[in-house]
Protein backbone atom coordinates (compact mmCIF):
# COMPACT_ATOMS: atom_id res chain seq x y z
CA UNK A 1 0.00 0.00 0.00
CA UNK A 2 1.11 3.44 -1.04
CA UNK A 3 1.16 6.24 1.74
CA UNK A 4 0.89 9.76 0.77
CA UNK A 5 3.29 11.06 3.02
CA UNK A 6 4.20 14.85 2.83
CA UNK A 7 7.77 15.91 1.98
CA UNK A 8 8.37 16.87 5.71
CA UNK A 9 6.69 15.26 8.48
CA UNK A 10 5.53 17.05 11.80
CA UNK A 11 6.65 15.35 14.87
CA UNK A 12 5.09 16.02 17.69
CA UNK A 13 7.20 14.54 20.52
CA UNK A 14 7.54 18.28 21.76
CA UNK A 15 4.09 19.22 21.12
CA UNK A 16 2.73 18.08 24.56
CA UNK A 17 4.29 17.66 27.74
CA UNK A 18 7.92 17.09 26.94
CA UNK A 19 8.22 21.12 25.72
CA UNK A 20 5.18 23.01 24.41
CA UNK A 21 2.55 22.11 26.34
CA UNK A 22 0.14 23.14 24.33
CA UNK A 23 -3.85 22.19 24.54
CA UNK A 24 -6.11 21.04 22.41
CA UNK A 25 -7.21 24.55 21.30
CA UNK A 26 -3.16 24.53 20.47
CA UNK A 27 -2.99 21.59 18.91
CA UNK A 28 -6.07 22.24 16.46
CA UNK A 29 -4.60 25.26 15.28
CA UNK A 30 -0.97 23.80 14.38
CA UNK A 31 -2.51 20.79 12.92
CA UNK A 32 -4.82 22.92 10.26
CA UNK A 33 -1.51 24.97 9.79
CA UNK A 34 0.88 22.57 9.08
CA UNK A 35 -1.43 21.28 6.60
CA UNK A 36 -2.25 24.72 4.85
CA UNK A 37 1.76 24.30 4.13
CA UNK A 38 1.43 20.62 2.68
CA UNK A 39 2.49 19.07 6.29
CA UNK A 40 -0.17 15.89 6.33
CA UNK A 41 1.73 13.39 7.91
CA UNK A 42 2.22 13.49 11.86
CA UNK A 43 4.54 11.16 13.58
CA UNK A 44 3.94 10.21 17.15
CA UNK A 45 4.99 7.35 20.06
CA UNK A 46 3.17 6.07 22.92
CA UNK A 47 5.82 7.02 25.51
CA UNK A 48 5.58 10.65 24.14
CA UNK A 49 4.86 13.28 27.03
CA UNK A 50 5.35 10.07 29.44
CA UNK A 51 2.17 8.45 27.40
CA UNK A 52 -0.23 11.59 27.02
CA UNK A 53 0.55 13.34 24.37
CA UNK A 54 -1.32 11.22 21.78
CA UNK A 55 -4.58 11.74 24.14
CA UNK A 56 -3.71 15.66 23.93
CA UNK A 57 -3.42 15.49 20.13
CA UNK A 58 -6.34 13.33 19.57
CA UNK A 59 -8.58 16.13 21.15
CA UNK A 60 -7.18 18.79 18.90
CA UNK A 61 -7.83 16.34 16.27
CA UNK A 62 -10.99 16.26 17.16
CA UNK A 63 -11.60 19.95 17.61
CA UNK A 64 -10.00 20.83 14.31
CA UNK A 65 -11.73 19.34 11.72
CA UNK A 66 -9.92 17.96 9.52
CA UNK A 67 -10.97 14.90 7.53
CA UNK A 68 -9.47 11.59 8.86
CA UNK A 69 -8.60 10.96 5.00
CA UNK A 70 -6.82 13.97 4.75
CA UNK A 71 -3.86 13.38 6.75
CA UNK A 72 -1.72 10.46 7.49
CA UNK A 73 -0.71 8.83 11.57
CA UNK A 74 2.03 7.54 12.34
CA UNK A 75 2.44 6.17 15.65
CA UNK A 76 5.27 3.87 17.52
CA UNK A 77 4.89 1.05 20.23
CA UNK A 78 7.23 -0.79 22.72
CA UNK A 79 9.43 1.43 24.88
CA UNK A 80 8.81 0.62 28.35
CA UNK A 81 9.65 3.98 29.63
CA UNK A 82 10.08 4.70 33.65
CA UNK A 83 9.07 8.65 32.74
CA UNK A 84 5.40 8.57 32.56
CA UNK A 85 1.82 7.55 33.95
CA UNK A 86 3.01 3.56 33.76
CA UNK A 87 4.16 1.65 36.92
CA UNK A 88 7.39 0.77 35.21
CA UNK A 89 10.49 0.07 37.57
CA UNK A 90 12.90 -0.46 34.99
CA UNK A 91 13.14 0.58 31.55
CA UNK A 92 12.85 -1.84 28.94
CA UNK A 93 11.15 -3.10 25.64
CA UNK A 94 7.82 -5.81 25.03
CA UNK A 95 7.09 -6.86 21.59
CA UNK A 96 4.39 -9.48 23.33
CA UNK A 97 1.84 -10.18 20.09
CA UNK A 98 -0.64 -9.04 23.34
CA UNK A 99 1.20 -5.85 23.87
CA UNK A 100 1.90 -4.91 20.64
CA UNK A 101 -1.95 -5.05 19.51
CA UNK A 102 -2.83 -3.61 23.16
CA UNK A 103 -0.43 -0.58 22.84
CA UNK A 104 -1.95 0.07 19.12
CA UNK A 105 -5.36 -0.23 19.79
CA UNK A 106 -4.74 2.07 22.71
CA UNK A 107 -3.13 4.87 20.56
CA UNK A 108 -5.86 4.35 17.89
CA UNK A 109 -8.38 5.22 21.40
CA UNK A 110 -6.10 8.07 22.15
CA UNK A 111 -6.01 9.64 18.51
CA UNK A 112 -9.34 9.28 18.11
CA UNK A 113 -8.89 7.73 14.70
CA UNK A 114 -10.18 4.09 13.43
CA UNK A 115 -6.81 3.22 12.02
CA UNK A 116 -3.34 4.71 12.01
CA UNK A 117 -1.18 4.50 8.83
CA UNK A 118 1.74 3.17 10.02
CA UNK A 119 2.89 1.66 13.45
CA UNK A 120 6.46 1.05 13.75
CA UNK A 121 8.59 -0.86 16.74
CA UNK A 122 9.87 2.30 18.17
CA UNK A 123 13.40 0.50 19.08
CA UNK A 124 15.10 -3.31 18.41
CA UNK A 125 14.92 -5.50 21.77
CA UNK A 126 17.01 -8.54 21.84
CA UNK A 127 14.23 -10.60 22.95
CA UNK A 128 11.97 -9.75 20.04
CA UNK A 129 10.37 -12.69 18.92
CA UNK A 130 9.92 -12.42 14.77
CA UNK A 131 6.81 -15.06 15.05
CA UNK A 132 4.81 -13.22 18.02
CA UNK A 133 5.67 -10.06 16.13
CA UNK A 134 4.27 -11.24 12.83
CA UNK A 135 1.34 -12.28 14.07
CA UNK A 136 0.07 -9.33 16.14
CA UNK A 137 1.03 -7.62 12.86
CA UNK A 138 -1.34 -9.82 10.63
CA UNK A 139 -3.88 -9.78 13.01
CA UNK A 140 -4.05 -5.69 13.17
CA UNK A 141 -4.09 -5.32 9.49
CA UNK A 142 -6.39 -7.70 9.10
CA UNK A 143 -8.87 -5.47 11.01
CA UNK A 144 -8.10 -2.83 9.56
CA UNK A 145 -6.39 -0.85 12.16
CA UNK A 146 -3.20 -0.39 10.79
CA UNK A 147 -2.04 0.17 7.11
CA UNK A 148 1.48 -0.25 6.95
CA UNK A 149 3.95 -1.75 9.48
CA UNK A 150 7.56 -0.43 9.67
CA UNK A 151 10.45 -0.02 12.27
CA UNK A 152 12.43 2.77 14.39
CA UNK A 153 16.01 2.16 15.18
CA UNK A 154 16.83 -0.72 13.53
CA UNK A 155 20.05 -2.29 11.98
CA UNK A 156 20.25 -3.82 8.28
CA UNK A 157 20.33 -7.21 10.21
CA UNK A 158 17.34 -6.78 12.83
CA UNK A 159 15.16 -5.79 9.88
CA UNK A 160 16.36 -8.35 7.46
CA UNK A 161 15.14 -10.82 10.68
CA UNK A 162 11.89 -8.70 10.85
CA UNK A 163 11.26 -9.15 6.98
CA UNK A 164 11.89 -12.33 6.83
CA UNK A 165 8.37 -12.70 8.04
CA UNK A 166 6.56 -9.38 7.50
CA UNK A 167 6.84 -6.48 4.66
CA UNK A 168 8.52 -3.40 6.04
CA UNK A 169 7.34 -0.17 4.75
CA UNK A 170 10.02 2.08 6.63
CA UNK A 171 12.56 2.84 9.24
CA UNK A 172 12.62 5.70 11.18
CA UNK A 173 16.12 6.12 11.96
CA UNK A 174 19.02 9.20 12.78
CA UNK A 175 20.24 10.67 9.69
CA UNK A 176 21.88 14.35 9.41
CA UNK A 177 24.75 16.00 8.10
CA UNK A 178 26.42 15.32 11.62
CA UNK A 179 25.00 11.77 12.17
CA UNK A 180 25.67 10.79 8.70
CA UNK A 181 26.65 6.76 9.35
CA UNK A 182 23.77 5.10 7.24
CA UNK A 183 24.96 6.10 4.17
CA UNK A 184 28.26 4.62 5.28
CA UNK A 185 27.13 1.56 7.31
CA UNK A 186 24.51 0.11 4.78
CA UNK A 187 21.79 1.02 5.85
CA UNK A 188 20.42 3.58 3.42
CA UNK A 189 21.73 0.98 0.41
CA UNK A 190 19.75 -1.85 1.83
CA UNK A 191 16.34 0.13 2.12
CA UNK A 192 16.90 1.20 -1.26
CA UNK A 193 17.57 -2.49 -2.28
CA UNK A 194 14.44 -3.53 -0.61
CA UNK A 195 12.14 -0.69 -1.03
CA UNK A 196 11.92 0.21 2.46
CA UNK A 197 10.84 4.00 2.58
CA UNK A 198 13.87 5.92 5.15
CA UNK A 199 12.62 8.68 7.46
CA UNK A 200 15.08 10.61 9.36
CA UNK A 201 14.73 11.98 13.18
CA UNK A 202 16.57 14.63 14.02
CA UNK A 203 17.38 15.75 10.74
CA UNK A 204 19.20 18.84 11.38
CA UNK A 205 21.07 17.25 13.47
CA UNK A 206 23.19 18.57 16.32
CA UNK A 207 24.56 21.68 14.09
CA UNK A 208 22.67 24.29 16.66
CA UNK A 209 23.00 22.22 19.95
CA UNK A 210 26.67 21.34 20.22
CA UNK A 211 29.36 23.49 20.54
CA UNK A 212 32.45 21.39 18.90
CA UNK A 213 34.69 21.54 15.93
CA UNK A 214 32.41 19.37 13.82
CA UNK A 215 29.68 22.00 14.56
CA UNK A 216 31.88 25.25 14.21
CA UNK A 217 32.73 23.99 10.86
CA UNK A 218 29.67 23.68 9.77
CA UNK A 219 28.26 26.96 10.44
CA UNK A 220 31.05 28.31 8.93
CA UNK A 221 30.15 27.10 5.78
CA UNK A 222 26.59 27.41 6.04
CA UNK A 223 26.60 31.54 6.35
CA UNK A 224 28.01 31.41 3.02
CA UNK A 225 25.26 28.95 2.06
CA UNK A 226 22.28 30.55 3.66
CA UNK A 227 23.42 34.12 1.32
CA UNK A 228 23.74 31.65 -1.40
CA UNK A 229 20.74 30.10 -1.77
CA UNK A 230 18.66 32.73 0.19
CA UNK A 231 17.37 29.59 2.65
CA UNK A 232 17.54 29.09 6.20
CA UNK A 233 20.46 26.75 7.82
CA UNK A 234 18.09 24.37 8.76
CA UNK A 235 16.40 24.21 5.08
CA UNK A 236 19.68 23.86 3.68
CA UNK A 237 20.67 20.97 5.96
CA UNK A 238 17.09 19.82 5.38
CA UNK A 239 17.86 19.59 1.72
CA UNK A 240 20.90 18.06 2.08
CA UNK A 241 19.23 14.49 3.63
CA UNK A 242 16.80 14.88 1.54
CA UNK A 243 18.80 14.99 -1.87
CA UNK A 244 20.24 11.55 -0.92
CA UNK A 245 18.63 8.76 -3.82
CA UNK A 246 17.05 6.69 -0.84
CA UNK A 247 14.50 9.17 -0.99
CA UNK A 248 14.67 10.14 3.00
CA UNK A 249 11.68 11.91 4.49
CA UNK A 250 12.66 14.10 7.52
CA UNK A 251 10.57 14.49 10.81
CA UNK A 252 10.95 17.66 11.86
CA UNK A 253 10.83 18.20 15.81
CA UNK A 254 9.91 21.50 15.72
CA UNK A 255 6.14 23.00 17.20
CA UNK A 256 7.09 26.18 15.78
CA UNK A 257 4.49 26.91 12.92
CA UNK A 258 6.71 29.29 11.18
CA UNK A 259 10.24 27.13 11.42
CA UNK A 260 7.70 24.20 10.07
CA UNK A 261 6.23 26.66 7.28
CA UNK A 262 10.13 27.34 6.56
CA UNK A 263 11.23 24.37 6.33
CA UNK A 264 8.79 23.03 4.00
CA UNK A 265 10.71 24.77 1.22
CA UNK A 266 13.53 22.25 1.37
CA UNK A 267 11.45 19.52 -0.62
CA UNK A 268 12.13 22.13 -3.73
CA UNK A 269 16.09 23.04 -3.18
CA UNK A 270 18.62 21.30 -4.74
CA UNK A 271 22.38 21.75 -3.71
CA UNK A 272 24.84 22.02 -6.41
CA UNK A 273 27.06 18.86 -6.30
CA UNK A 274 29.97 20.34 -4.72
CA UNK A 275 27.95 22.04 -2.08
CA UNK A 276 26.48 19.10 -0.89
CA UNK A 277 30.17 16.96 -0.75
CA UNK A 278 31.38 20.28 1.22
CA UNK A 279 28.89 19.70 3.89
CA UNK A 280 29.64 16.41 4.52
CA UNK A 281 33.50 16.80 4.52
CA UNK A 282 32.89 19.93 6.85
CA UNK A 283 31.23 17.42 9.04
CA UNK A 284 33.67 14.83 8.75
CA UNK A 285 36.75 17.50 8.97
CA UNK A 286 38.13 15.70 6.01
CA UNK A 287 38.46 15.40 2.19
CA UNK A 288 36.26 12.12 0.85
CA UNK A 289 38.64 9.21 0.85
């Protein structure tokens, strides 16, 4: 099945209780935004605002009216996390075919939506069971409640063990000009080999948060690319994932309706050739072999 995902997705991991805070009033209004913009697909977890922020969205979802069919839910399952409204001791992972269908059918409650369009394992556990996994799978898209299946986190081997059984429509994994590994590991060549769709969290990576020589480089070289190509750092670091053949969608963390507007305007800006090799040897702080 074909999902129409937008060129950038919103995700709202800092929409609730983990940063913004917003309320459903809040919520209503950013989702109608982002999708006057072309933002349609939003990209959540369970464990997000220590389990509440899907419940917060869901009532701006409600409140905003928007058509069901007119945007696209992602959601993720399977992070035991001690931060939240769960009696959880220690931190840890269940891919249970029990928990797995519980945990969806719980965000589908939360969302306030009859189905989401894709539900990914939000991180690899070494006691995932392929089988167990496979069958809560079937059993959910059998009923309809989920259209696509995909994974978060997860090596070329853990998903060639996950696909051995089920189709994999994605991985959600950390791409950026300063985490820039997959292309280097395998990763982004085997999900082009087997048509599994890349999205990238934290796609601007950690250019504005850390102060280091791989950073300072960077921003060196993207004042003279910002006058350039009259864009934004983050657009232009934006562009630069997304110009990669694997065809990577970024999730954007930001709840700021004008950086989100902004950043939109990557999916149309193409570096030239040498500018995009320039960014990654600033990041590497060396030529290409």
């Amino acid at each position: 099945m074909s999902i129409p995902l937008s060129p950038v997705i919103a995700g709202t991991m800092n929409w609730g209780a983990w940063q913004a805070n917003f309320n459903p009033a809040q919520m209503a209004q950013l989702i109608n935004n982002c999708i006057s913009v072309g933002i349609t697909t939003f990209d959540h977890a369970d464990i997000y605002g220590g389990y509440t922020t899907e419940a917060d969205f869901g009532l701006g979802f409600a409140q905003s009216g928007v058509k069901r069919e007119d945007i696209q839910l992602i959601s993720k399952c399977g992070i035991q996390h001690t931060v939240g409204n769960r009696p959880i001791k220690v931190k840890h992972y269940n891919y249970s075919k029990d928990y797995i269908i519980w945990s969806a059918e719980n965000s589908l409650k939360f969302l306030k939506t009859d189905y989401l369009d894709v539900l990914l394992l939000h991180r690899p556990s070494p006691l995932m069971q392929p089988g167990e996994i496979a069958e809560a799978i079937h059993k959910l898209k059998g009923q309809g409640k989920i259209r696509e299946f995909g994974l978060s986190n997860f090596t070329t081997s853990q998903t060639e063990l996950i696909k051995s059984l089920l189709h994999v429509y994605c991985n959600q994994i950390e791409f950026s000009a300063t985490a820039y590994q997959p292309m280097l590991d395998g990763s982004l060549d085997f999900m082009q080999l087997h048509n599994i769709k890349p999205m990238a969290w934290s796609p601007v990576g950690s250019v504005f948060k850390a102060e280091n020589a791989q950073t300072d480089r960077l921003k060196t070289l993207l004042l003279e690319f910002v006058e350039k190509y009259e864009a934004t750092a983050d657009v232009i670091l934006l562009a630069w994932i997304m110009q990669h053949p694997a065809g990577i969608v970024p999730v954007s963390g930001s709840c700021n309706f004008d950086r989100l507007k902004n950043q939109v305007k990557a999916a149309s800006l193409t570096l030239d050739l040498e500018d995009w090799f320039a960014i990654w040897t600033e990041s590497m702080g060396h030529k290409v072999p």
